[in-house]
PDB file of N, CA and C in Angstrom:
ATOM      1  N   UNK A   1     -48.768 173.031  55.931  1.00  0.00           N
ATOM      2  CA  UNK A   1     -47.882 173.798  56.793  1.00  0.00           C
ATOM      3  C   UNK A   1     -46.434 173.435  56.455  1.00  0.00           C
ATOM      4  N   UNK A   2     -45.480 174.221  56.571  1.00  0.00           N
ATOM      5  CA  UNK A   2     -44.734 174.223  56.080  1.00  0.00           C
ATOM      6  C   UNK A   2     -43.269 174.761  56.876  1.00  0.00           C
ATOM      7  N   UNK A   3     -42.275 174.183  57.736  1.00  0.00           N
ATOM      8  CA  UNK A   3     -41.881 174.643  58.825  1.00  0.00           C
ATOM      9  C   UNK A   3     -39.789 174.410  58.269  1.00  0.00           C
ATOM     10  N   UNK A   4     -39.128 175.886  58.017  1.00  0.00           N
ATOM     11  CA  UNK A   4     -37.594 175.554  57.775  1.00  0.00           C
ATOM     12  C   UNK A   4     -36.697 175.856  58.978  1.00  0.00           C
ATOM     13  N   UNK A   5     -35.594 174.715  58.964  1.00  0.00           N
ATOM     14  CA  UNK A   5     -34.657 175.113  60.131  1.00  0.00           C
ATOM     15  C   UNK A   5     -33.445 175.747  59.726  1.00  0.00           C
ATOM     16  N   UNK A   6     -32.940 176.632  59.834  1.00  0.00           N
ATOM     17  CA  UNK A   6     -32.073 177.056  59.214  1.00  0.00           C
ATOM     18  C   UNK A   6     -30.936 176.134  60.238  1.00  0.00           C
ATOM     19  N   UNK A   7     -30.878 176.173  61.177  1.00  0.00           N
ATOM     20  CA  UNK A   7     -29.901 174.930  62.089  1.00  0.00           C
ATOM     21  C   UNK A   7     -29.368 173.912  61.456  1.00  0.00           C
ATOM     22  N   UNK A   8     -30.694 173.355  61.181  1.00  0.00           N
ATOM     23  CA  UNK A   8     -30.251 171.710  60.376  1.00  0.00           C
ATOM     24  C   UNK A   8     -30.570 172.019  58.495  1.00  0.00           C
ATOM     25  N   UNK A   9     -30.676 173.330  58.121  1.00  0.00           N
ATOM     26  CA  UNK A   9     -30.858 173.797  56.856  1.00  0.00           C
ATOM     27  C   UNK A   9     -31.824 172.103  56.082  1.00  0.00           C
ATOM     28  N   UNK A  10     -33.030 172.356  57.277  1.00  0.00           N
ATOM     29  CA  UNK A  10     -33.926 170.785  56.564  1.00  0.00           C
ATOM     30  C   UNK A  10     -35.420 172.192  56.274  1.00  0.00           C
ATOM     31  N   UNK A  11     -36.007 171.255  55.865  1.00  0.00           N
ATOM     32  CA  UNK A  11     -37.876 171.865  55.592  1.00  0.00           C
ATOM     33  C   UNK A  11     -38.317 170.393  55.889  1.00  0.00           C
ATOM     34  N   UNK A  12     -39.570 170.631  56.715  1.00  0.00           N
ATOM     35  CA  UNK A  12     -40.579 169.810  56.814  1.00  0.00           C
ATOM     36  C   UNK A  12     -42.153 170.098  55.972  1.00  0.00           C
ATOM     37  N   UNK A  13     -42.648 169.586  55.115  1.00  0.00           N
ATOM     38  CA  UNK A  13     -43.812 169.932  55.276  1.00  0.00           C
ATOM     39  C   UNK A  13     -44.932 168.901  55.527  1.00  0.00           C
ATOM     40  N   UNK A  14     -46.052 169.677  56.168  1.00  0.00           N
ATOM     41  CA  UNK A  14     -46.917 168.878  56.473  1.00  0.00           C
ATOM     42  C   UNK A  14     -47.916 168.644  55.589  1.00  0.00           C
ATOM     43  N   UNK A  15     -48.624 167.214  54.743  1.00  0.00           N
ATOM     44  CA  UNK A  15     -49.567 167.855  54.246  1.00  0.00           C
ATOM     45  C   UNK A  15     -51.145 167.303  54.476  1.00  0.00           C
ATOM     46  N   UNK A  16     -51.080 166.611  55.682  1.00  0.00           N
ATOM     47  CA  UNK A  16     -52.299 165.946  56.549  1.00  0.00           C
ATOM     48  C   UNK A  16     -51.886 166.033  58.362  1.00  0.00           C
ATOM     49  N   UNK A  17     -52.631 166.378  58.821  1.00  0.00           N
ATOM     50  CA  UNK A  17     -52.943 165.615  60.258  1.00  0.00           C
ATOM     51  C   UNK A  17     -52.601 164.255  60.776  1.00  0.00           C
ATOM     52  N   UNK A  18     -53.041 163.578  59.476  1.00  0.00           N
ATOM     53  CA  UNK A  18     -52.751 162.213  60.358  1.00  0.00           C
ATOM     54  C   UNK A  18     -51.770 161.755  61.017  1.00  0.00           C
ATOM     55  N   UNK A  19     -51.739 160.426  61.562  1.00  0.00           N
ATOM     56  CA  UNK A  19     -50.708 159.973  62.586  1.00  0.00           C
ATOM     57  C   UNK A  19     -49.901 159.616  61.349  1.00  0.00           C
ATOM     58  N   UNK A  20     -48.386 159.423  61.466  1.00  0.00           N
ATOM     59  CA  UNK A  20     -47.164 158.926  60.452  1.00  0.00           C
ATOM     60  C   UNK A  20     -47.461 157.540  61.296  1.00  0.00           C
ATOM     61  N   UNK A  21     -47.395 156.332  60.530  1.00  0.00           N
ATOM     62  CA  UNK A  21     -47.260 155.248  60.185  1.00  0.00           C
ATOM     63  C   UNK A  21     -46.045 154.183  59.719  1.00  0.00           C
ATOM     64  N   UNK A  22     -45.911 155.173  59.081  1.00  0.00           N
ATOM     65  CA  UNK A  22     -44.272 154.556  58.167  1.00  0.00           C
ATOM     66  C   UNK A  22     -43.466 155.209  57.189  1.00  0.00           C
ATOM     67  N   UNK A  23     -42.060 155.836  57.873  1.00  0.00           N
ATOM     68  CA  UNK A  23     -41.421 156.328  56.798  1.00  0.00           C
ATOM     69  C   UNK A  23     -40.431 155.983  55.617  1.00  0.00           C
ATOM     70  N   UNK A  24     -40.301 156.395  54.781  1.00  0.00           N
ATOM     71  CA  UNK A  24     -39.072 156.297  53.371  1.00  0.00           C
ATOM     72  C   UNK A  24     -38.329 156.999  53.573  1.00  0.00           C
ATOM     73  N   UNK A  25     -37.040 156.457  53.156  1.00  0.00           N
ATOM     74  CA  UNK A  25     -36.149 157.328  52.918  1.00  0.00           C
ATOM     75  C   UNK A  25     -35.638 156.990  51.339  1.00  0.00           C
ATOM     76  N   UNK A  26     -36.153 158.078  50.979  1.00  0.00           N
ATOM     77  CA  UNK A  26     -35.830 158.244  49.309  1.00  0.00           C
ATOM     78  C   UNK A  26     -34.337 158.107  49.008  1.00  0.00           C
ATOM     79  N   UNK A  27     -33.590 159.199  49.516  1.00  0.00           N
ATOM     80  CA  UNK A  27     -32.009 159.348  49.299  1.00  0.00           C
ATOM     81  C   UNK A  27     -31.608 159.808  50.673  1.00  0.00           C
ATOM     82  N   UNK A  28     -30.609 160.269  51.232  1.00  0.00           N
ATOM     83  CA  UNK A  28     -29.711 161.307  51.811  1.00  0.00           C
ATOM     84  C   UNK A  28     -30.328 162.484  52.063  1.00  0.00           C
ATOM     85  N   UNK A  29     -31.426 162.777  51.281  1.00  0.00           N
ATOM     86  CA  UNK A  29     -31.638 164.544  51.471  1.00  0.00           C
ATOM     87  C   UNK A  29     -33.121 164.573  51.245  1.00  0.00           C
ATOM     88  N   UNK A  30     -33.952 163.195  50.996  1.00  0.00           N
ATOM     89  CA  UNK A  30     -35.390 163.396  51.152  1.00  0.00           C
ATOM     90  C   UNK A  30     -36.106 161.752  52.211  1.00  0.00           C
ATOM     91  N   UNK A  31     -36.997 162.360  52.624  1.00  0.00           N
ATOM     92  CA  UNK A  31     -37.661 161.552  53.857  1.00  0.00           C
ATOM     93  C   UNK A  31     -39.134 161.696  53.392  1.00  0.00           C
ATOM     94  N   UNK A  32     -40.290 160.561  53.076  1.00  0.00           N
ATOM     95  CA  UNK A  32     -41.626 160.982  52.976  1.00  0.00           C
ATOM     96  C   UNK A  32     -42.619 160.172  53.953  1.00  0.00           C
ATOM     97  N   UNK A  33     -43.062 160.444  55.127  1.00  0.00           N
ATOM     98  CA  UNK A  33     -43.985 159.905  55.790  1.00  0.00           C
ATOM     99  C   UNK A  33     -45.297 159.910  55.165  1.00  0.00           C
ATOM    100  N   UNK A  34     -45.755 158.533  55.690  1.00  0.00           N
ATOM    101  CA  UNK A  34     -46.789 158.427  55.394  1.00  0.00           C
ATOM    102  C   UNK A  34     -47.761 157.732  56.598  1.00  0.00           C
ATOM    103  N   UNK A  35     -49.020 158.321  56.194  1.00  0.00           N
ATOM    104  CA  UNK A  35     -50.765 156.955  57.507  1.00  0.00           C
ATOM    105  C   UNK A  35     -50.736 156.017  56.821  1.00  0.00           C
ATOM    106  N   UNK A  36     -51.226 155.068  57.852  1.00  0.00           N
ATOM    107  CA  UNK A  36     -51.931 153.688  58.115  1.00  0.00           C
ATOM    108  C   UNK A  36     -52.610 153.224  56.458  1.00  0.00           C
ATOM    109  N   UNK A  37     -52.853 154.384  55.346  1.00  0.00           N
ATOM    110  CA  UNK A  37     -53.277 154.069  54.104  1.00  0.00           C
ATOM    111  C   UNK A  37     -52.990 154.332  53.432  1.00  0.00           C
ATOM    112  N   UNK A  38     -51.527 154.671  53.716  1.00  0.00           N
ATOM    113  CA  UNK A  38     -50.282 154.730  52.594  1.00  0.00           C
ATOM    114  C   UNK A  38     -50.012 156.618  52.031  1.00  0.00           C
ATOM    115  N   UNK A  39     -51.133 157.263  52.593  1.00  0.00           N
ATOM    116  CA  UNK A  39     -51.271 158.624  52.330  1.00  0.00           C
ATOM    117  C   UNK A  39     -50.609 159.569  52.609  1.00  0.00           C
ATOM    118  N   UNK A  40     -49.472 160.452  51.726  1.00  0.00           N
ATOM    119  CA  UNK A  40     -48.344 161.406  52.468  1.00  0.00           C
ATOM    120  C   UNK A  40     -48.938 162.166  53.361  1.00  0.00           C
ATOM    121  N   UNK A  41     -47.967 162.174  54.465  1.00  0.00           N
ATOM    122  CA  UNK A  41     -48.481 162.885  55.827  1.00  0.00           C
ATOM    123  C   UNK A  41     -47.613 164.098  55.900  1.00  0.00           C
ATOM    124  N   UNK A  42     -46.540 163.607  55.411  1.00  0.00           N
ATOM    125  CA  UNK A  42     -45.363 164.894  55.309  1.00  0.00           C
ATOM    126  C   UNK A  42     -44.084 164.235  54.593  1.00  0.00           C
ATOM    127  N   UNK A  43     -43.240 165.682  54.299  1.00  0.00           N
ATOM    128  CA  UNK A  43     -41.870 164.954  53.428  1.00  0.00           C
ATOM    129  C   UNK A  43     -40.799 165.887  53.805  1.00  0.00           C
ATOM    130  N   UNK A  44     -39.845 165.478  53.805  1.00  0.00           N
ATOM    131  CA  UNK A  44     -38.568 165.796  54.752  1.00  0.00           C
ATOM    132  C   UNK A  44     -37.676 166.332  54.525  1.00  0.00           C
ATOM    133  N   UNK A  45     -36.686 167.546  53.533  1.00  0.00           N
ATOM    134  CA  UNK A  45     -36.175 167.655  52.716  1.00  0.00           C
ATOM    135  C   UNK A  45     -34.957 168.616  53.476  1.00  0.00           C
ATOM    136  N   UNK A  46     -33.676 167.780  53.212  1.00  0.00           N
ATOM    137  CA  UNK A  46     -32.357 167.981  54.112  1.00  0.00           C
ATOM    138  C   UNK A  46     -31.229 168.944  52.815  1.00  0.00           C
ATOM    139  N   UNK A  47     -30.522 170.095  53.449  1.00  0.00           N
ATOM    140  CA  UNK A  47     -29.636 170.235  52.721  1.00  0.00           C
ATOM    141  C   UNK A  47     -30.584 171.431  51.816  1.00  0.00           C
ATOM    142  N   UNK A  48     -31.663 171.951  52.450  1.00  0.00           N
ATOM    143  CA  UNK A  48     -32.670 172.757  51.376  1.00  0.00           C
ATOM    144  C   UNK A  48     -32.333 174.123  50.716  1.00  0.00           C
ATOM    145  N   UNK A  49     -30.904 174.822  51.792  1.00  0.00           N
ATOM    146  CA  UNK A  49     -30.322 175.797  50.680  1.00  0.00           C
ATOM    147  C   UNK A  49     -29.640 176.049  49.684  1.00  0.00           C
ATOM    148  N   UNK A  50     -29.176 174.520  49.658  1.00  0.00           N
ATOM    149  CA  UNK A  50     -28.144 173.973  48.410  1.00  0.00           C
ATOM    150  C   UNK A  50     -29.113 173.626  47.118  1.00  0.00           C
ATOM    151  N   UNK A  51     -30.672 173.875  47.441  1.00  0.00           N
ATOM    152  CA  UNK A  51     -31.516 172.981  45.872  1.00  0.00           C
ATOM    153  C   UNK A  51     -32.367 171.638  46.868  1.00  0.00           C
ATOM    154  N   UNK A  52     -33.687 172.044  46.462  1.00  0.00           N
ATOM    155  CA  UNK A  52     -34.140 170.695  46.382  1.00  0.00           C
ATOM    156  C   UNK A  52     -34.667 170.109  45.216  1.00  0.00           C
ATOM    157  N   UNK A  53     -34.646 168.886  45.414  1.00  0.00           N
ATOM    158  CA  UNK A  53     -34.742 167.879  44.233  1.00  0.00           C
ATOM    159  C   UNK A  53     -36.133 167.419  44.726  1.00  0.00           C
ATOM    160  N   UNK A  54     -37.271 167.880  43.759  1.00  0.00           N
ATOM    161  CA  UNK A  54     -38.465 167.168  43.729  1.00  0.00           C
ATOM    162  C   UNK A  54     -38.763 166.079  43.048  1.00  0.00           C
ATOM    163  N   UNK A  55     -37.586 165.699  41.951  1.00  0.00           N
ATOM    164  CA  UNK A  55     -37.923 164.280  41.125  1.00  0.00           C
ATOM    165  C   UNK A  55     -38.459 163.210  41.876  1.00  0.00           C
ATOM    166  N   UNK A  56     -39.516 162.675  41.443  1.00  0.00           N
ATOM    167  CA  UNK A  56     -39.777 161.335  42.305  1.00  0.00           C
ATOM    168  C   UNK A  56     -40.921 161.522  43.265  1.00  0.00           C
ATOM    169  N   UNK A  57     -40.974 162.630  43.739  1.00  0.00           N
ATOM    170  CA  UNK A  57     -41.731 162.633  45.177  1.00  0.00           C
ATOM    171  C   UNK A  57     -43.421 162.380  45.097  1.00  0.00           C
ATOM    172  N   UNK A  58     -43.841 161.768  45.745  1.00  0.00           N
ATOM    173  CA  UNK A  58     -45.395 162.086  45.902  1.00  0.00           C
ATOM    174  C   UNK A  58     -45.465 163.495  46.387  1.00  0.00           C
ATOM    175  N   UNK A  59     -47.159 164.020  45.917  1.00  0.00           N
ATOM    176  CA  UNK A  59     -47.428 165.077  45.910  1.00  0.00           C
ATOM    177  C   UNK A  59     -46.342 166.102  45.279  1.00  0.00           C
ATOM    178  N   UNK A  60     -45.694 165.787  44.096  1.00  0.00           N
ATOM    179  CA  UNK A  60     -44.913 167.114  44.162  1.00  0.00           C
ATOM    180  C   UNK A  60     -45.169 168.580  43.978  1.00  0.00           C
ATOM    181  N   UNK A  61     -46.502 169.017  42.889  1.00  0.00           N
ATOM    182  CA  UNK A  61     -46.972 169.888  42.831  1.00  0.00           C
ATOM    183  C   UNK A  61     -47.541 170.228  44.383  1.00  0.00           C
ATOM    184  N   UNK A  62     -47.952 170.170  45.315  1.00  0.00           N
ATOM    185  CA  UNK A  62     -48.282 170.746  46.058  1.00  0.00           C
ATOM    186  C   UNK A  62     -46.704 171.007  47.426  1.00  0.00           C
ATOM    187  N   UNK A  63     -45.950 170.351  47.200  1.00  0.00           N
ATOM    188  CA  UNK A  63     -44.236 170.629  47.644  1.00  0.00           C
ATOM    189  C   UNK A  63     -44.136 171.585  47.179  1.00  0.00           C
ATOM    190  N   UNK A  64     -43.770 171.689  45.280  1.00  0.00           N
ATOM    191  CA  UNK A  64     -43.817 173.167  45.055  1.00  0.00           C
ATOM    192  C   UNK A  64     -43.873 174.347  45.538  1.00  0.00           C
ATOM    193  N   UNK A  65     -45.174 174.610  45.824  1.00  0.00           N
ATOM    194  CA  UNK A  65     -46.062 175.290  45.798  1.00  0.00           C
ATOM    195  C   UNK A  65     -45.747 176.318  47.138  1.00  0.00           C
ATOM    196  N   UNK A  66     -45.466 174.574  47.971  1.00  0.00           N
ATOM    197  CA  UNK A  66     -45.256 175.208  49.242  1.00  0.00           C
ATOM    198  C   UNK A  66     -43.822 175.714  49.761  1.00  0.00           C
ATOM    199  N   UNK A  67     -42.711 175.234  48.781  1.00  0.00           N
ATOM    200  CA  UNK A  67     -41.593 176.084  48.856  1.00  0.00           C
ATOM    201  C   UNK A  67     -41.884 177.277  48.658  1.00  0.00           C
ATOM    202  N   UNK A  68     -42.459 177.937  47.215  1.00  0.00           N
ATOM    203  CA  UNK A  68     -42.014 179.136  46.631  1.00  0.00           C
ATOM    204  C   UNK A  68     -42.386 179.953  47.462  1.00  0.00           C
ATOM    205  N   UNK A  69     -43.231 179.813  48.706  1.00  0.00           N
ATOM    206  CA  UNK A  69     -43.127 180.725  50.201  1.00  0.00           C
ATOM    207  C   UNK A  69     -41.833 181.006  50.899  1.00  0.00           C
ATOM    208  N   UNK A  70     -40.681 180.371  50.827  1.00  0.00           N
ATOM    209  CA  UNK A  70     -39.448 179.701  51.317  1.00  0.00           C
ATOM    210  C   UNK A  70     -38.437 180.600  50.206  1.00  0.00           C
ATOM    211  N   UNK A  71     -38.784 180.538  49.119  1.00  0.00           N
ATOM    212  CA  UNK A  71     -37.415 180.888  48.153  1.00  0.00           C
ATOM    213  C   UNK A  71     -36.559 180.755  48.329  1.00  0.00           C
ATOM    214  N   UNK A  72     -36.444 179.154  48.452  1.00  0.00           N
ATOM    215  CA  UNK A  72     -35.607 178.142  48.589  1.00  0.00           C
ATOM    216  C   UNK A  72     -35.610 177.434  46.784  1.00  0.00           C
ATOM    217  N   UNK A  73     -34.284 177.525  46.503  1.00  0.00           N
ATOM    218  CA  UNK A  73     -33.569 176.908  45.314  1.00  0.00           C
ATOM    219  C   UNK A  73     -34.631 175.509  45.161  1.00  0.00           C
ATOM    220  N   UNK A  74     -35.321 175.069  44.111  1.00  0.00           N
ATOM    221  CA  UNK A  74     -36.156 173.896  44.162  1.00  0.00           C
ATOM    222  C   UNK A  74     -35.883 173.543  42.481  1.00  0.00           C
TER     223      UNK A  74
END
């Protein structure tokens, strides 16, 4: 699931149920939660009409994927 604010121009996506556990903050403009077994739960991505930057991220092919619904600059 996959949810944009144009308010705070952020995207959330979700890509488990589980409870968040513990988050990262990669840079300024990315956030990746994760469960209790280290497993991305969701990732946080600020600033998303200016470009997002997938370098680095867990799961990125499935981030992808789930922008190009968004046609949002990636």
């Amino acid at each position: 699931m996959i949810s944009y604010s144009q308010e705070s121009n952020a995207v959330y996506i979700t890509l488990s149920g589980e409870e968040v556990k513990r988050t990262r903050v990669i840079d300024d403009d990315r956030i990746v939660d994760y469960d209790a077994e280290g497993e991305v739960v969701g990732v946080e991505l600020l600033g998303a009409s200016f470009g997002i930057d997938l370098t680095d991220l867990p799961e990125r092919d499935r981030l992808e994927s789930e922008l190009r619904f968004l046609r949002l600059p990636a």
